[in-house]
Protein backbone atom coordinates (compact mmCIF):
# COMPACT_ATOMS: atom_id res chain seq x y z
CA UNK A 1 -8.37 36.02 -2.72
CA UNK A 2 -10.03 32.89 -1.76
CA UNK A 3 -6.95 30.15 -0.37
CA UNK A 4 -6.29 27.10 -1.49
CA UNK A 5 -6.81 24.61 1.79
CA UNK A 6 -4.58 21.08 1.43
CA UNK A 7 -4.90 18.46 4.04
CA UNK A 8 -2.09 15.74 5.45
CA UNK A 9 -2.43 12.46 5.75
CA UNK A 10 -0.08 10.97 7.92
CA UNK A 11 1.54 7.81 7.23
CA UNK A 12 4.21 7.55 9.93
CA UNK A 13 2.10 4.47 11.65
CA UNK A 14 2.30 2.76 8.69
CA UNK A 15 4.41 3.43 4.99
CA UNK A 16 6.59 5.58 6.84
CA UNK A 17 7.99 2.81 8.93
CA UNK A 18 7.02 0.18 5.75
CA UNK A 19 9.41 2.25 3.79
CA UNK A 20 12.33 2.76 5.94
CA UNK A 21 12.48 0.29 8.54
CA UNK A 22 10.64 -2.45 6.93
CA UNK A 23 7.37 -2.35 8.69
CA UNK A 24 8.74 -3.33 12.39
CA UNK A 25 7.15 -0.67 14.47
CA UNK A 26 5.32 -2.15 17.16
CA UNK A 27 2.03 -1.14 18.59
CA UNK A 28 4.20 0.02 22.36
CA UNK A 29 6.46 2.17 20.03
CA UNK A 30 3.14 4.27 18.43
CA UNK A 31 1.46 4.10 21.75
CA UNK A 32 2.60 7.08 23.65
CA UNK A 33 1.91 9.38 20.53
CA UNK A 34 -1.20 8.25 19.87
CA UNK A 35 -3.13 11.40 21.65
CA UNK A 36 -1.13 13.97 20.44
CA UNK A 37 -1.10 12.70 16.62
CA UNK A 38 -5.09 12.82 17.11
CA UNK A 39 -4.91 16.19 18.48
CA UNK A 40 -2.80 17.39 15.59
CA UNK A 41 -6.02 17.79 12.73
CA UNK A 42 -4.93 15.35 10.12
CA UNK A 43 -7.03 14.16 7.72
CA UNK A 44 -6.53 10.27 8.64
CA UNK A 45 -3.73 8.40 10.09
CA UNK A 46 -2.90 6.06 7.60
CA UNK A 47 -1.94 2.81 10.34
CA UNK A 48 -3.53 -0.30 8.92
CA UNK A 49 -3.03 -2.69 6.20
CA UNK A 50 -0.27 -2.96 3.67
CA UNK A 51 2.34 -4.94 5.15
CA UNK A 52 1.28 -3.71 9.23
CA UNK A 53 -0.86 -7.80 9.15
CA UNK A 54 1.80 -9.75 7.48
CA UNK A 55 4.51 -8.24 10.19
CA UNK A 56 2.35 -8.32 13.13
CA UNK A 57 1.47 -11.98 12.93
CA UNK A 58 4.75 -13.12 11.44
CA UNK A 59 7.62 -10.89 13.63
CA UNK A 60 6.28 -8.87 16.44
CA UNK A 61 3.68 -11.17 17.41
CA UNK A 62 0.78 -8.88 17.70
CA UNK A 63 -2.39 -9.44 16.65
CA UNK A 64 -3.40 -7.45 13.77
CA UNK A 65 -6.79 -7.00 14.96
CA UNK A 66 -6.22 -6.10 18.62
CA UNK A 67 -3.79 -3.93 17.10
CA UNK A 68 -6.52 -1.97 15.40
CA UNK A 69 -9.03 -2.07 18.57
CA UNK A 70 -6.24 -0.28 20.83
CA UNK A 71 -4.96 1.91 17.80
CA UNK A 72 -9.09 2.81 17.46
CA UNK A 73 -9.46 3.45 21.54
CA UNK A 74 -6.84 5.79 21.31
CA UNK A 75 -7.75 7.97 17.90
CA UNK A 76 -11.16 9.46 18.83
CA UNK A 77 -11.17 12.21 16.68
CA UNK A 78 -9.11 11.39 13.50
CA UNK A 79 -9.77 8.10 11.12
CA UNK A 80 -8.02 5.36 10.87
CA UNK A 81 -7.04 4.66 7.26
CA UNK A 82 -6.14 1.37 5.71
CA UNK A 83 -4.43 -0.25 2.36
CA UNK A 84 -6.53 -2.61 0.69
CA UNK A 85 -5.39 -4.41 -2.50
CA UNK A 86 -8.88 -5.31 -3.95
CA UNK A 87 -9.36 -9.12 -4.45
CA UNK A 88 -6.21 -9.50 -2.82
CA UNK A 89 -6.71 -7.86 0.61
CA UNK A 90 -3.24 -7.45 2.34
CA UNK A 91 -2.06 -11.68 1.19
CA UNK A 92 -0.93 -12.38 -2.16
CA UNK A 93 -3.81 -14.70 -3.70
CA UNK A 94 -7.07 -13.49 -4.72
CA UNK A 95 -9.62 -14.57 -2.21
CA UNK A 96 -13.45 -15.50 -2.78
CA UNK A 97 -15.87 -12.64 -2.84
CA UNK A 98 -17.30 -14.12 0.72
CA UNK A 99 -13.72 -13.94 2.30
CA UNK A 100 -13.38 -9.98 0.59
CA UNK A 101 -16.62 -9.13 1.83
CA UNK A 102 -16.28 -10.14 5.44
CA UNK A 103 -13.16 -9.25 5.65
CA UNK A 104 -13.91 -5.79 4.91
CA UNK A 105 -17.01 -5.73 7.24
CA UNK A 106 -14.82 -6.45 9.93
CA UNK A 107 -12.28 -4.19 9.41
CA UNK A 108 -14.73 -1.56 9.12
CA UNK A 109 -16.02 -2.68 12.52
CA UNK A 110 -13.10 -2.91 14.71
CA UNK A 111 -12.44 1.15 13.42
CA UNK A 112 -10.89 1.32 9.73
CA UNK A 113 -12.37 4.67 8.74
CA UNK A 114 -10.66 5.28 5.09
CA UNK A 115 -10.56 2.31 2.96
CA UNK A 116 -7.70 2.99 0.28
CA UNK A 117 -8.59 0.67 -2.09
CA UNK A 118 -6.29 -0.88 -5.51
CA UNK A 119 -5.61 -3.25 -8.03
CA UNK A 120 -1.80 -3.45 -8.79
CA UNK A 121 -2.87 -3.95 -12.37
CA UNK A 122 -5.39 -1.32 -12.27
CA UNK A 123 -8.05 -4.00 -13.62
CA UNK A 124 -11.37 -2.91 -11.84
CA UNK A 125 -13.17 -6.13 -12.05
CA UNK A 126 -10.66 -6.69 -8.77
CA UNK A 127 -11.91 -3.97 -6.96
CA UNK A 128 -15.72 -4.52 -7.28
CA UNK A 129 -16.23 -6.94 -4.47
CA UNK A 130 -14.32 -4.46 -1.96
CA UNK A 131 -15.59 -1.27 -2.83
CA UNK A 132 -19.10 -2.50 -2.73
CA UNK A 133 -18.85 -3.99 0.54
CA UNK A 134 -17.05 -0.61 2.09
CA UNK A 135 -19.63 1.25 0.91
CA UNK A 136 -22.21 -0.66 2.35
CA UNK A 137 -20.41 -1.22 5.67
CA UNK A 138 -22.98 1.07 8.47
CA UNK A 139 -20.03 2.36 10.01
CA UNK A 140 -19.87 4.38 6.35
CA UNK A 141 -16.34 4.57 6.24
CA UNK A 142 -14.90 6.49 3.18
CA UNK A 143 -14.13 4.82 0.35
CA UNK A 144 -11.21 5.79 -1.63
CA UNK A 145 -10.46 3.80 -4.91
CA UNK A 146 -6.72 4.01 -6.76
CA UNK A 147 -5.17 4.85 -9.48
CA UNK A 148 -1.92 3.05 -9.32
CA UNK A 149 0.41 5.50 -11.36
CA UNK A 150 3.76 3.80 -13.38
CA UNK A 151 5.36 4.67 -16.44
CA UNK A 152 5.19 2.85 -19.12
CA UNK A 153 4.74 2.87 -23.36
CA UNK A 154 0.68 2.44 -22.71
CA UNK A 155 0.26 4.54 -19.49
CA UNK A 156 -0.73 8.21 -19.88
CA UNK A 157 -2.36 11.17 -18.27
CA UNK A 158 -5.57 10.41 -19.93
CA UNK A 159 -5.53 6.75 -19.42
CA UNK A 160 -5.65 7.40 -15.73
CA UNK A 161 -8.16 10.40 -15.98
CA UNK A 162 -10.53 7.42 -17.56
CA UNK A 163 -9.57 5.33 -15.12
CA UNK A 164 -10.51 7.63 -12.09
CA UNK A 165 -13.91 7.93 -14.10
CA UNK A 166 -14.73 4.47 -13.84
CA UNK A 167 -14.33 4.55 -9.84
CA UNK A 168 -16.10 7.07 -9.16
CA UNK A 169 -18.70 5.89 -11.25
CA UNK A 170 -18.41 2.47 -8.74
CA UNK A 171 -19.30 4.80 -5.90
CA UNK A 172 -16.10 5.67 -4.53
CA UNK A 173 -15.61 8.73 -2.40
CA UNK A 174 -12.17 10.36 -3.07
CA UNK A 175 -9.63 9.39 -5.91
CA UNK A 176 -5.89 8.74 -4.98
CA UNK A 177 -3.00 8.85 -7.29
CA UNK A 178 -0.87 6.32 -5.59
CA UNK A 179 2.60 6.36 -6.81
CA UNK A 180 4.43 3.95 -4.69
CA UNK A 181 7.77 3.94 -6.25
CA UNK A 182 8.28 8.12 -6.63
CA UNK A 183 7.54 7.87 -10.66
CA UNK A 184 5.47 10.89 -10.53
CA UNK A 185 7.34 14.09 -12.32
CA UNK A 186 6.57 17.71 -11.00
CA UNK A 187 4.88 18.73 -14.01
CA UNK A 188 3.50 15.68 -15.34
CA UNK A 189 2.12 15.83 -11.79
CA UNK A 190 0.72 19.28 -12.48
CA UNK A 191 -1.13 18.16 -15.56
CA UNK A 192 -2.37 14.84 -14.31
CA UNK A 193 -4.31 16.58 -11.27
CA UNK A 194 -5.26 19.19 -13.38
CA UNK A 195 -7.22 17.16 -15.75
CA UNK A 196 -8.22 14.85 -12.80
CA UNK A 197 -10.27 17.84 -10.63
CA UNK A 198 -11.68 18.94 -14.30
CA UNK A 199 -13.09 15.28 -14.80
CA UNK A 200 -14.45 14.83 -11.14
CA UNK A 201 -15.81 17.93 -9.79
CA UNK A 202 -16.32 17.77 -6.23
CA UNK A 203 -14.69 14.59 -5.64
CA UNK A 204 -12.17 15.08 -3.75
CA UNK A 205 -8.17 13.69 -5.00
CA UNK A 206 -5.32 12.88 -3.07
CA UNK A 207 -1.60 12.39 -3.93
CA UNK A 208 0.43 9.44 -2.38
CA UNK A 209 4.46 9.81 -3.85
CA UNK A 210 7.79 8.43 -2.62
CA UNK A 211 11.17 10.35 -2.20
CA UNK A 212 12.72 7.40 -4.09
CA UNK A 213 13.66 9.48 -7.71
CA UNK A 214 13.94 12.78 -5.43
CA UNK A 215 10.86 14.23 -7.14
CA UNK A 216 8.71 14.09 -3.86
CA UNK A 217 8.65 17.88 -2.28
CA UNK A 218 8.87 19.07 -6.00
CA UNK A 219 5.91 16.83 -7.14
CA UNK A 220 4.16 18.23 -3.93
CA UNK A 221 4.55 21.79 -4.82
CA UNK A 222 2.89 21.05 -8.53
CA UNK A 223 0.33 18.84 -7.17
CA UNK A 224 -1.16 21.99 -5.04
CA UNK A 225 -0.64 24.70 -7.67
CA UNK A 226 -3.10 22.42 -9.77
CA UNK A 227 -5.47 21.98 -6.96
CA UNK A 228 -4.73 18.65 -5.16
CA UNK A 229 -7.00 18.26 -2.05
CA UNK A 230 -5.05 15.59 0.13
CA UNK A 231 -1.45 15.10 0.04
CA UNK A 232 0.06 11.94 1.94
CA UNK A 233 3.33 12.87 3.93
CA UNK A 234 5.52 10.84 7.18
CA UNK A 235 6.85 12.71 9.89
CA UNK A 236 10.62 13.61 9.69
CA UNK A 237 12.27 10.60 11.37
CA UNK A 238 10.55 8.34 8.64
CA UNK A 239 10.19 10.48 5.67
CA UNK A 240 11.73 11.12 2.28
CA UNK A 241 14.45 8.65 1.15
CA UNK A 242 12.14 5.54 -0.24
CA UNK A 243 9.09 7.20 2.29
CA UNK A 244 6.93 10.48 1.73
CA UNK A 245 7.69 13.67 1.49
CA UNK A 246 8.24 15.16 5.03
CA UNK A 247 4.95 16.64 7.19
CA UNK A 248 6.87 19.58 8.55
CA UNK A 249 8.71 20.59 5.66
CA UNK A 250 5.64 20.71 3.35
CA UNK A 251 3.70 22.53 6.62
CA UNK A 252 6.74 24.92 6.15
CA UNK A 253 6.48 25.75 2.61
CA UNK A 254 3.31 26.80 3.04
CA UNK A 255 3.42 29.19 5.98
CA UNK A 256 4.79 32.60 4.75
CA UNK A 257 1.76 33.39 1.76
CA UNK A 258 3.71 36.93 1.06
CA UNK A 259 6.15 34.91 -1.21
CA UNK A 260 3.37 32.03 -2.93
CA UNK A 261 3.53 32.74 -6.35
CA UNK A 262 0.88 30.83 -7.84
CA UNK A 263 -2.79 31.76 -8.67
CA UNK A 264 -4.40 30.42 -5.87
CA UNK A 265 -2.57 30.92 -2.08
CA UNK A 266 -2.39 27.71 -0.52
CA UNK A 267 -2.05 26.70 2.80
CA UNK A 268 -2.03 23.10 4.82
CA UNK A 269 -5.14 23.16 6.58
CA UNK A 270 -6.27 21.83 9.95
CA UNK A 271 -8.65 18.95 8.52
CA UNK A 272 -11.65 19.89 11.83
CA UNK A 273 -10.84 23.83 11.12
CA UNK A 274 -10.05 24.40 7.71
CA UNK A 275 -9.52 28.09 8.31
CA UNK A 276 -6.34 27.10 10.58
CA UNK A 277 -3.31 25.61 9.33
CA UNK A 278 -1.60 22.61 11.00
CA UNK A 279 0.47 23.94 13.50
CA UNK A 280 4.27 22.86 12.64
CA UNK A 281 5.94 23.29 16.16
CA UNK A 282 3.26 21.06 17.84
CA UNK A 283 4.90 17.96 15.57
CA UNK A 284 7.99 18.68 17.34
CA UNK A 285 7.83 16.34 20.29
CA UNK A 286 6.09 13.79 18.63
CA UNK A 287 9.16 13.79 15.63
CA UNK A 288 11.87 13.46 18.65
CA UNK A 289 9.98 10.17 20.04
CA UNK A 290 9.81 8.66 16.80
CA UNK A 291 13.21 9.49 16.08
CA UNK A 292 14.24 7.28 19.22
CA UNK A 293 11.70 4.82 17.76
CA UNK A 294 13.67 4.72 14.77
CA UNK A 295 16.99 3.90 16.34
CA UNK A 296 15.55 1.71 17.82
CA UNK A 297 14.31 -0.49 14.89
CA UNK A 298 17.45 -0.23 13.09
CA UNK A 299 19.44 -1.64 16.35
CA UNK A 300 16.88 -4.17 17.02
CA UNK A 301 16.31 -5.71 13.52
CA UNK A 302 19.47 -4.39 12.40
CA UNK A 303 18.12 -2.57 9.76
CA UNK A 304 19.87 0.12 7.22
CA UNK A 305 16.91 2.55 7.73
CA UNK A 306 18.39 4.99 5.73
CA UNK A 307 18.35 4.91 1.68
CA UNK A 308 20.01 7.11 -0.74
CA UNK A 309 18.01 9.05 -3.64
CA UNK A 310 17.85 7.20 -6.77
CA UNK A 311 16.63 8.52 -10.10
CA UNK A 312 17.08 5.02 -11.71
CA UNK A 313 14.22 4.39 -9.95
CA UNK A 314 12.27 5.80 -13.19
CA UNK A 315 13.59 2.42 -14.46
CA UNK A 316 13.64 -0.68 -11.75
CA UNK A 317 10.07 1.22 -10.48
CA UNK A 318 10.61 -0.98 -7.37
CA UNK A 319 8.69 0.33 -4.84
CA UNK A 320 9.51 2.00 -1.63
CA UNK A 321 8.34 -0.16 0.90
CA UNK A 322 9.86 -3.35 -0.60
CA UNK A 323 13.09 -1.30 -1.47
CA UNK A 324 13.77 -1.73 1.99
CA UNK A 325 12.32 -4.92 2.31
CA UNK A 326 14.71 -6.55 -0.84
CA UNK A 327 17.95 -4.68 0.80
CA UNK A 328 17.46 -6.46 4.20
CA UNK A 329 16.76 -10.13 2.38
CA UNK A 330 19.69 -10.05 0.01
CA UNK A 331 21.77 -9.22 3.30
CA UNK A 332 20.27 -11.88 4.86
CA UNK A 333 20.97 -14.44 1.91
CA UNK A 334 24.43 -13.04 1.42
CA UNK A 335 23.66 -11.62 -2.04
CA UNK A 336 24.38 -8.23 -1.30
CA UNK A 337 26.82 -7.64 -4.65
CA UNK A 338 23.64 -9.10 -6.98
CA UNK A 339 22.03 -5.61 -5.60
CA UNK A 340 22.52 -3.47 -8.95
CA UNK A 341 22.01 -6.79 -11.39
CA UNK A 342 18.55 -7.21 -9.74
CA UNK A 343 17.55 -3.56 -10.44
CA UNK A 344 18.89 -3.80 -13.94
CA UNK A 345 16.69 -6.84 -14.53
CA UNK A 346 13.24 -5.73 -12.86
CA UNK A 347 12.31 -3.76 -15.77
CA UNK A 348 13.09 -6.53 -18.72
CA UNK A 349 11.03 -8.79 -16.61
CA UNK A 350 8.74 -5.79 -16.42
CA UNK A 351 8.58 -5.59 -20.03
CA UNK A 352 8.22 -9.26 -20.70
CA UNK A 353 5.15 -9.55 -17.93
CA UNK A 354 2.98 -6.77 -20.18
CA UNK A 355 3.92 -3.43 -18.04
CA UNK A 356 2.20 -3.87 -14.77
CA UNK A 357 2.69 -1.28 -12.29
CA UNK A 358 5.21 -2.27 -9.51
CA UNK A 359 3.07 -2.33 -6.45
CA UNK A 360 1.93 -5.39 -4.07
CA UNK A 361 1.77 -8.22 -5.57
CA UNK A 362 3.20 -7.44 -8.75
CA UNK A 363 5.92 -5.98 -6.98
CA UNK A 364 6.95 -9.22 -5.45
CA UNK A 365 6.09 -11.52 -8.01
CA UNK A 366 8.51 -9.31 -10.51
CA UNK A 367 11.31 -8.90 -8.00
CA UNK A 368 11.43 -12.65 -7.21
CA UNK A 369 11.55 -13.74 -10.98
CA UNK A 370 13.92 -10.82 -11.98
CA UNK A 371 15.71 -12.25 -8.97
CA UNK A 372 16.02 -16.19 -10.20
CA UNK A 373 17.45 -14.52 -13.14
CA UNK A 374 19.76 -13.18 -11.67
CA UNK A 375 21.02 -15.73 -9.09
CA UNK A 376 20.95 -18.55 -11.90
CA UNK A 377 22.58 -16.49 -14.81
CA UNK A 378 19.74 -17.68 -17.04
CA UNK A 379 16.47 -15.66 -17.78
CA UNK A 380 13.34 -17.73 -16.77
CA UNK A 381 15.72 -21.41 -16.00
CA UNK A 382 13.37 -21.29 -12.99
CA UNK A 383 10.08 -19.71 -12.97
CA UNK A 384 8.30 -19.29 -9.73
CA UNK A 385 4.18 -20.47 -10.01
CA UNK A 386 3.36 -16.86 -8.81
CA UNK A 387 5.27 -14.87 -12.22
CA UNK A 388 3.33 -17.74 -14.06
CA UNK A 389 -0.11 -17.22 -12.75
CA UNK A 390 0.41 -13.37 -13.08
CA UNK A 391 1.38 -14.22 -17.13
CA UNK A 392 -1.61 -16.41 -17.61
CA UNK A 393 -3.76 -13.89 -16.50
CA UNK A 394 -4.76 -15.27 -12.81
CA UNK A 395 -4.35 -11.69 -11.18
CA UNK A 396 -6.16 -9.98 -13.88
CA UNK A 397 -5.90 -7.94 -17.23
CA UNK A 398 -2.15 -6.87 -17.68
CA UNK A 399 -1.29 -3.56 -19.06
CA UNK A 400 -0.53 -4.75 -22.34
CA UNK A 401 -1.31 -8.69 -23.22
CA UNK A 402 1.51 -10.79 -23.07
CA UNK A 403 3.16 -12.79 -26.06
CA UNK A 404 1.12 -16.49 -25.99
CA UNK A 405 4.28 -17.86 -27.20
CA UNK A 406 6.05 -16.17 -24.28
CA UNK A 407 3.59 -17.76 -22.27
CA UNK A 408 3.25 -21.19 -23.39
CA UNK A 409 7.19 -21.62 -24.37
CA UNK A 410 9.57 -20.20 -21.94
CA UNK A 411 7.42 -20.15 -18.88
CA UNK A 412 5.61 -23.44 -19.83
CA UNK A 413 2.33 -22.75 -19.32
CA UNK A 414 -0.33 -24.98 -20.99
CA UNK A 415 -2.36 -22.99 -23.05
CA UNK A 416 -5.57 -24.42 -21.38
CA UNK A 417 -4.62 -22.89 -18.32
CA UNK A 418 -4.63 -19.44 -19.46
CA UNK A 419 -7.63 -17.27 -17.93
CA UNK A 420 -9.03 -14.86 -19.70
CA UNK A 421 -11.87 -14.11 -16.77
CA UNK A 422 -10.04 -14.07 -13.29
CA UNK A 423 -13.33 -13.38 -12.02
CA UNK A 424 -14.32 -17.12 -12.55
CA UNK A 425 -11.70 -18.59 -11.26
CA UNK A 426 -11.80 -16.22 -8.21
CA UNK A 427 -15.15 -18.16 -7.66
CA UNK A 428 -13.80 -21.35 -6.68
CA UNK A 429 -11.07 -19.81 -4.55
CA UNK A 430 -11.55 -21.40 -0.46
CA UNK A 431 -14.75 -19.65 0.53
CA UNK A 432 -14.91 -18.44 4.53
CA UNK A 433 -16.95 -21.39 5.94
CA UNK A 434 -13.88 -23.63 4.43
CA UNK A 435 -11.08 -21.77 6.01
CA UNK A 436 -13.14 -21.70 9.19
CA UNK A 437 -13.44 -25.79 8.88
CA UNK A 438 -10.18 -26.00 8.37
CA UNK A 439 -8.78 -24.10 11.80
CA UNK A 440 -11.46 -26.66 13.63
CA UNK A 441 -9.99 -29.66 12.16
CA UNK A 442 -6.19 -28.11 13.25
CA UNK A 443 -7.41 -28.21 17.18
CA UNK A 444 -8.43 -24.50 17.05
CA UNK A 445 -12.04 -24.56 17.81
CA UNK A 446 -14.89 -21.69 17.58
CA UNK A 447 -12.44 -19.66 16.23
CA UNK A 448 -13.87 -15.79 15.80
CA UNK A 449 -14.43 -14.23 12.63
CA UNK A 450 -11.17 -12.41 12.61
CA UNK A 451 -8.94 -15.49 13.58
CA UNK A 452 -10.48 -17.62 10.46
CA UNK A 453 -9.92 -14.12 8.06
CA UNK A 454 -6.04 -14.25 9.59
CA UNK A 455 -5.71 -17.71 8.77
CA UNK A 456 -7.29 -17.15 5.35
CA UNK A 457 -4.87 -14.58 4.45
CA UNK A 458 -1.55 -16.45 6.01
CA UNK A 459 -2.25 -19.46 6.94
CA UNK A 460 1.14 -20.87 7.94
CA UNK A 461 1.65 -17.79 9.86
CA UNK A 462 -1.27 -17.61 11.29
CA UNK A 463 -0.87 -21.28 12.43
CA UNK A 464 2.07 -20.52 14.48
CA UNK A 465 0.86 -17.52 16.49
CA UNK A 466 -2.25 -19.52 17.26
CA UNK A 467 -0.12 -21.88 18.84
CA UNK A 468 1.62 -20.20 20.61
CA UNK A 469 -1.63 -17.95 21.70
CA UNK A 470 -4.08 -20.60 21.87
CA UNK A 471 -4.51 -24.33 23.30
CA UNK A 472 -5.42 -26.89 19.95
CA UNK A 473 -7.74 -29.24 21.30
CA UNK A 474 -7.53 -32.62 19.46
CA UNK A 475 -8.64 -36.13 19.92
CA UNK A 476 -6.15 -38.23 21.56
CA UNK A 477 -4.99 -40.98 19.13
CA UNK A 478 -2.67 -44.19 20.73
């Protein structure tokens, strides 16, 4: 009987750390692991984007896109996969198509070889501009569009099926179910891929989950029974809790075929040999120095590191990565005890903002107005710009349209500033040659390509690594 063959890919360069230790892993920590990960036969190394820019720039100082040269000098033989949120690359505004475009191009260039590509409202018209330009990068990376999975009252199997249609049909290479907050239920799981490989055909799907709920193994185990082709896992030291489900325990559930007891054997394969299956034992090493890494982080940024399976998690939805995140910033603003009244709140605020999935920015823009509620005892006293740009439709189509009144009454919003085309207004957004003007009037002249897309994306933070990387030449005033 013909064996089912499953690939890894490997997140423990980026959401494994993102998820646990909240994204502090430095480039000298990944560095002496670097060969033998690439020797290991993953599918990719997921190591780029998500919150890896944002950190390097703003805490480790590192430059993102050095970063990404050494991390490409050292992984000849397995890609380098990144997290792209659409019209939003990795800040939290949408950006003009010219900004998306080169942005891309360059990412592509300096050795991004997987663009994971989504929309945290699942509203294509944001992912146009980016999957385009991937697929017309000459590198020809692969292009991998979303489907970002939640639960919700609209949300179903088939919704997403038709939603996976609609990328493809944009040209995208491989489909991912990417369930950031660990939503995904064994056997909804089962039925979901199921109907997803009998829509698509060859194209190929992958599964991204979260240990949050405790479903992850489980949902793992259902995923490949109904033919999955790419399952996303972190090496021990940063797996399962609010990360993936762990690489050698899924290699290990696999090994013995005498006891599989579903139609089709399965095994993990070796993504350059797919008759060979990853070999378990050589991830030992490489687990015991990122275990040290680990300890590290958590003494260094004094981190918790470790989080405790949740099930509510099938009602906050908060993702893993900024599970960690929120812990270590209500410790840091002394708000430790509002812990359980945030979680109780994200999902009225949920409810209230038209059911978008919980993912980057959404996430964030949620969490911080669930988290005004909170701290002020009154729902919506103070309403940050971003929750009302997100109601009035600046980010895009929301699950389910939210109440004008809603809109207009509590959070204020004029109704003339309610968008109904974000791709408009994402036409007058700063284009490229303006950010670039703008680092030239700041002292920083002939900036490159990449320091102008850095600045576009964080500009404060940008700023101040310039400065302290960089000489600003000015004209002397008396």
């Amino acid at each position: 009987m013909a064996k089912h063959k499953v690939k890894i890919m490997e997140t423990v360069l980026r959401d494994g750390h993102q998820s646990l230790c909240a994204t502090r892993m430095r480039f000298r920590q990944m560095e002496p692991m670097l060969a033998q990960l690439d020797a290991i036969g993953y599918k990719a190394l997921e190591a780029w984007g998500g919150a890896t820019f944002d950190t390097c720039l703003r805490f480790l100082d590192e430059d993102p896109w050095e970063r990404l040269d050494k991390l490409k000098a050292a992984l000849k033989n397995t890609p380098i996969q990144m997290l792209l949120r659409g019209q939003n690359l990795l800040g939290y505004n949408h950006y003009s198509n010219d900004v998306v475009e080169k942005f891309v191009q360059k990412a592509s260039q300096h050795g991004v070889g997987v663009f994971r590509i989504f929309d945290a409202l699942n509203d294509v018209r944001n992912l146009r501009v980016a999957i385009k330009a991937a697929l017309e990068c000459p590198e020809k990376p692969e292009v991998q569009g979303c489907l970002v999975y939640t639960i919700s009252p609209v949300h179903t199997n088939e919704t997403f099926v038709e939603l996976a249609k609609e990328l493809k049909e944009m040209g995208c290479h491989s489909i991912c179910i990417k369930d950031m907050s660990g939503l995904l239920a064994p056997y909804v799981a089962f039925d979901l891929v199921s109907k997803l490989k009998a829509a698509l055909g060859d194209t190929p799907v992958e599964l991204h989950t979260h240990c949050t709920s405790g479903f992850g193994h489980a949902t793992y185990i259902k995923a490949i029974e109904a033919g999955v082709d790419i399952i996303d896992c972190a090496l021990s030291p940063f797996s399962s809790d609010t990360s993936q489900p762990c690489t050698e325990t899924i290699i290990a559930m696999f090994e013995d075929q005498a006891h599989q007891v579903i139609d089709k054997p399965a095994f993990i394969a070796n993504a350059r040999d797919e008759e060979k299956p990853l070999d378990r034992q050589a991830l030992t090493p490489i687990a015991k120095h990122f275990l040290g890494v680990k300890k590290e982080l958590i003494d260094e940024f004094k981190l918790k590191g470790y989080f405790d399976v949740n099930p509510n998690v099938l009602d906050f939805q908060i993702p893993g990565g900024m599970l960690s995140n929120l812990t270590n910033q209500l410790k840091e603003a002394g708000m430790e005890d509002k812990y359980q009244d945030l979680l109780d709140e994200m999902p009225k605020v949920r409810a209230d903002a038209g059911y978008p999935p919980l993912v980057t920015p959404s996430s964030q823009i949620v969490g911080t107005m669930a988290t005004f509620n909170v701290m002020t005892g009154e729902r919506y006293k103070m309403v940050p710009n971003e929750f009302k740009d997100l109601a009035r439709g600046k980010f895009g189509r929301t699950p389910v349209p939210i109440d004008r009144g809603f809109i207009i009454n509590t959070l204020k919003v004029p109704e003339d500033q309610i968008i109904e085309d974000c791709s408009i207004e994402d036409a007058k957004a700063e284009t490229f040659a303006q950010f670039k003007e703008e680092l030239n009037n700041k002292g920083f002249l002939n900036p490159t390509d990449e320091d102008v897309l850095s600045y576009a994306l964080f500009p404060q933070v940008a700023e101040e690594f310039f400065k302290k990387h960089y000489t600003q030449v000015t004209a002397y005033r008396r």
